[in-house]
C-alpha atoms as a PDB file:
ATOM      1  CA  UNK A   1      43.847 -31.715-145.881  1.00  0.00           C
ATOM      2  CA  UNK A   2      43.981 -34.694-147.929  1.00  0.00           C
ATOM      3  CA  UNK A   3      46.919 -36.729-148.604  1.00  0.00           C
ATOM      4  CA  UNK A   4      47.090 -36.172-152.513  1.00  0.00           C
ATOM      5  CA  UNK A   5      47.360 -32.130-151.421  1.00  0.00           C
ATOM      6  CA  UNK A   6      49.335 -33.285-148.742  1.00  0.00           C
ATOM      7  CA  UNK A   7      51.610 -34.535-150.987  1.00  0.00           C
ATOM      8  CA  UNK A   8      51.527 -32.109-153.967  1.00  0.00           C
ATOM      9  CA  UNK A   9      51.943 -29.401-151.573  1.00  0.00           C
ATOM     10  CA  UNK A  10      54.961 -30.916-150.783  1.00  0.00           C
ATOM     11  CA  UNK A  11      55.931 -31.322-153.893  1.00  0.00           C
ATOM     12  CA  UNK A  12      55.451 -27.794-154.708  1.00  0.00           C
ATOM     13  CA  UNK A  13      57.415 -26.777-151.791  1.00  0.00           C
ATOM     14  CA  UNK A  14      60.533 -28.369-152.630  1.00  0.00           C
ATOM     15  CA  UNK A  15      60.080 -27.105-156.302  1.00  0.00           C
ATOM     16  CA  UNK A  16      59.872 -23.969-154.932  1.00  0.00           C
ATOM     17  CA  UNK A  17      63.030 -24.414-152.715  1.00  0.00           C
ATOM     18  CA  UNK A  18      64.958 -25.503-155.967  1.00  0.00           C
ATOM     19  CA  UNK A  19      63.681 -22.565-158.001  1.00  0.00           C
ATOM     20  CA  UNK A  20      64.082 -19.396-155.199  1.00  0.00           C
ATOM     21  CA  UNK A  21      66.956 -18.807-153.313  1.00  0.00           C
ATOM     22  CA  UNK A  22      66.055 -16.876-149.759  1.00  0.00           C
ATOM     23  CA  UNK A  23      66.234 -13.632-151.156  1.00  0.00           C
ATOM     24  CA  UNK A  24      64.176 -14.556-154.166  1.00  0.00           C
ATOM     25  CA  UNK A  25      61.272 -16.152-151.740  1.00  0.00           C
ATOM     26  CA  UNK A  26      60.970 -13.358-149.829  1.00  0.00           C
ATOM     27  CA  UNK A  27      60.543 -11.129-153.174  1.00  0.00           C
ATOM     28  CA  UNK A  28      58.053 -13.435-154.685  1.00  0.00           C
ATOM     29  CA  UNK A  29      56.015 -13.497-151.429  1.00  0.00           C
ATOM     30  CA  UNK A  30      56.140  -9.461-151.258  1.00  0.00           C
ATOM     31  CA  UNK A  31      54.786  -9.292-155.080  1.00  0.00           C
ATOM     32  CA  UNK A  32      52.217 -11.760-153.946  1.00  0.00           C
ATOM     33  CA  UNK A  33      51.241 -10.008-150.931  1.00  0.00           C
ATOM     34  CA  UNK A  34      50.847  -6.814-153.229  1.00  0.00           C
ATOM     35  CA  UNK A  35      48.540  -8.354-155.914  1.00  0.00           C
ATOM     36  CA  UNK A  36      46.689  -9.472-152.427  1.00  0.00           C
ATOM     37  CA  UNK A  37      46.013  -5.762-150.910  1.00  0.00           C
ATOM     38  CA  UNK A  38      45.216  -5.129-154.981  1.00  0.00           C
ATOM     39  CA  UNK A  39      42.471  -7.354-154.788  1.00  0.00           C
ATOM     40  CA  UNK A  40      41.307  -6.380-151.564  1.00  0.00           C
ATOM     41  CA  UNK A  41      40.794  -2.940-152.786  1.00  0.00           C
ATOM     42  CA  UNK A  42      39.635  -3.625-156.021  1.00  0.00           C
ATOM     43  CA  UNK A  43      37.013  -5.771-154.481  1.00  0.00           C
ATOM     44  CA  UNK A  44      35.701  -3.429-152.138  1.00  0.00           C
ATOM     45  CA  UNK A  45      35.200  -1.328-155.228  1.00  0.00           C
ATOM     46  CA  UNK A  46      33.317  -4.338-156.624  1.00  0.00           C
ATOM     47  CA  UNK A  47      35.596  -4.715-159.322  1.00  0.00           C
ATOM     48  CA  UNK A  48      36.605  -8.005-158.757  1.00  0.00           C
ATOM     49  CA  UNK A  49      35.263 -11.577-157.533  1.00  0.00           C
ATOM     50  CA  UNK A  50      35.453 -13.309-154.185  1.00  0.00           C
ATOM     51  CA  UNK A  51      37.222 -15.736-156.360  1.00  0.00           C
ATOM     52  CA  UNK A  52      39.415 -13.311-157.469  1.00  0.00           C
ATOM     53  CA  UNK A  53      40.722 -12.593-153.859  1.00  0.00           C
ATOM     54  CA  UNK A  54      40.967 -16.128-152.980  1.00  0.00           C
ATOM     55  CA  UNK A  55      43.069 -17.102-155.325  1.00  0.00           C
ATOM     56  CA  UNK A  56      45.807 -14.088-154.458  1.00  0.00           C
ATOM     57  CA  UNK A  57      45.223 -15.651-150.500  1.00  0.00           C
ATOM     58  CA  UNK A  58      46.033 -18.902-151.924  1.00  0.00           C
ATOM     59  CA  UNK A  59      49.405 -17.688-153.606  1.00  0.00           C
ATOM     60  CA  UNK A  60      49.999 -15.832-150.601  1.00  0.00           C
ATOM     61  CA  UNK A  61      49.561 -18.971-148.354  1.00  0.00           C
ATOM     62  CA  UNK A  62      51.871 -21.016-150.653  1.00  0.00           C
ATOM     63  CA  UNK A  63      54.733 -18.685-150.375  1.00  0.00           C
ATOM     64  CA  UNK A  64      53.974 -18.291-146.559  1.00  0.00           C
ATOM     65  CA  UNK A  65      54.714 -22.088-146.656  1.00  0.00           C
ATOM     66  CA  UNK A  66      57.819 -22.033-148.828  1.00  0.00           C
ATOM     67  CA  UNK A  67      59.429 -19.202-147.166  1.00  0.00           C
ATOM     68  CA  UNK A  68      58.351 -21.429-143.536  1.00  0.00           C
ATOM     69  CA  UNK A  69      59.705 -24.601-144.848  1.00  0.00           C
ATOM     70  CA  UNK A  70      62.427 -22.433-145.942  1.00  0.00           C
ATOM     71  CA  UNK A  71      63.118 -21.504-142.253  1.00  0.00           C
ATOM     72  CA  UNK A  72      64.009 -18.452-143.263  1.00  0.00           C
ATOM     73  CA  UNK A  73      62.561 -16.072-140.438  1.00  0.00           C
ATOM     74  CA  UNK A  74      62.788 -18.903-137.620  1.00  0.00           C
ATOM     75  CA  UNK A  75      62.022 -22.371-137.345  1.00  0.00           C
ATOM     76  CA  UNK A  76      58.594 -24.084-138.017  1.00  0.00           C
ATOM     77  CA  UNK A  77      58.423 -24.401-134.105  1.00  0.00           C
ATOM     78  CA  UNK A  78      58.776 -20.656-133.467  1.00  0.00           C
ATOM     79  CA  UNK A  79      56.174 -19.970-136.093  1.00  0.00           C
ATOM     80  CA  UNK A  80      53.475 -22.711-135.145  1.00  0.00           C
ATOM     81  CA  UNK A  81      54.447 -21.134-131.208  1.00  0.00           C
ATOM     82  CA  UNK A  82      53.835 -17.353-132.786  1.00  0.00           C
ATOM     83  CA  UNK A  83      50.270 -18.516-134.111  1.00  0.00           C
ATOM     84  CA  UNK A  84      49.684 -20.136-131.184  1.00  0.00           C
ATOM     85  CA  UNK A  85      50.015 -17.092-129.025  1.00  0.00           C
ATOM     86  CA  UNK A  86      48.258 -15.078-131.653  1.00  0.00           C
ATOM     87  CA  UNK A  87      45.289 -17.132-131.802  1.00  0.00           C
ATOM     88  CA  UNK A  88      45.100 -17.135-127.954  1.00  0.00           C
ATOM     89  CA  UNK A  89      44.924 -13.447-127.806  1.00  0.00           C
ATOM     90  CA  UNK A  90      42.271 -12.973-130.559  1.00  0.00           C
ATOM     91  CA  UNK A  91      40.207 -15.692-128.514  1.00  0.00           C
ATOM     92  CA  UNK A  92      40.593 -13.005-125.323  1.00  0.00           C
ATOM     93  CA  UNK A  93      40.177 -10.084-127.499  1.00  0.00           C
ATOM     94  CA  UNK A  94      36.147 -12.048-129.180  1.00  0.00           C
ATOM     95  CA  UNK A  95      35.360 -13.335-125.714  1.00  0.00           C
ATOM     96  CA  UNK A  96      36.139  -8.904-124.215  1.00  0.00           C
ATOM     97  CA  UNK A  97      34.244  -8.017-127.397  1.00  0.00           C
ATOM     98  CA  UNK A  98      30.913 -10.161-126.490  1.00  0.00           C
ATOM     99  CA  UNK A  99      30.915  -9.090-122.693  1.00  0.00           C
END
């Protein structure tokens, strides 16, 4: 990541804190989520662009970072230690999967 995203991703973040209460981050990350799975299925049905369906990952993966730096759910620690552990079993789960 570069530091001028870096930075405006910051930026955004705190805005974000400022604008949404808890409660509100969570709902704006759920309506996000939902235009996600809409895009998802919409694009299966080739009725929308891959560009489309990145850009409702994207908003998910901003709110993902303002309800994180929200610490709303746990701490930044817990959550870097959850992927962590996630990413360790999908490793086992490819390397079972190629045996």
């Amino acid at each position: 990541m570069t530091q001028n995203l870096a930075r405006h991703l910051e930026s955004v973040l705190n805005e974000g804190k400022a604008k949404w209460d808890d409660t509100e981050s969570v709902d704006q990350l759920i309506e996000e989520m939902g235009e996600l799975l809409v895009a998802l299925q919409q694009f299966k049905r080739s009725r929308v662009s891959n560009k489309d369906v990145l850009e409702e990952l994207v908003d998910v993966s901003i709110m993902t970072e303002v309800i994180m730096d929200r610490q709303i759910f746990g701490s930044k620690t817990e959550y870097y230690d959850m992927v962590s552990t996630k990413l360790f079993k999908m490793h086992n789960l490819t390397v079972k999967k190629s045996q």
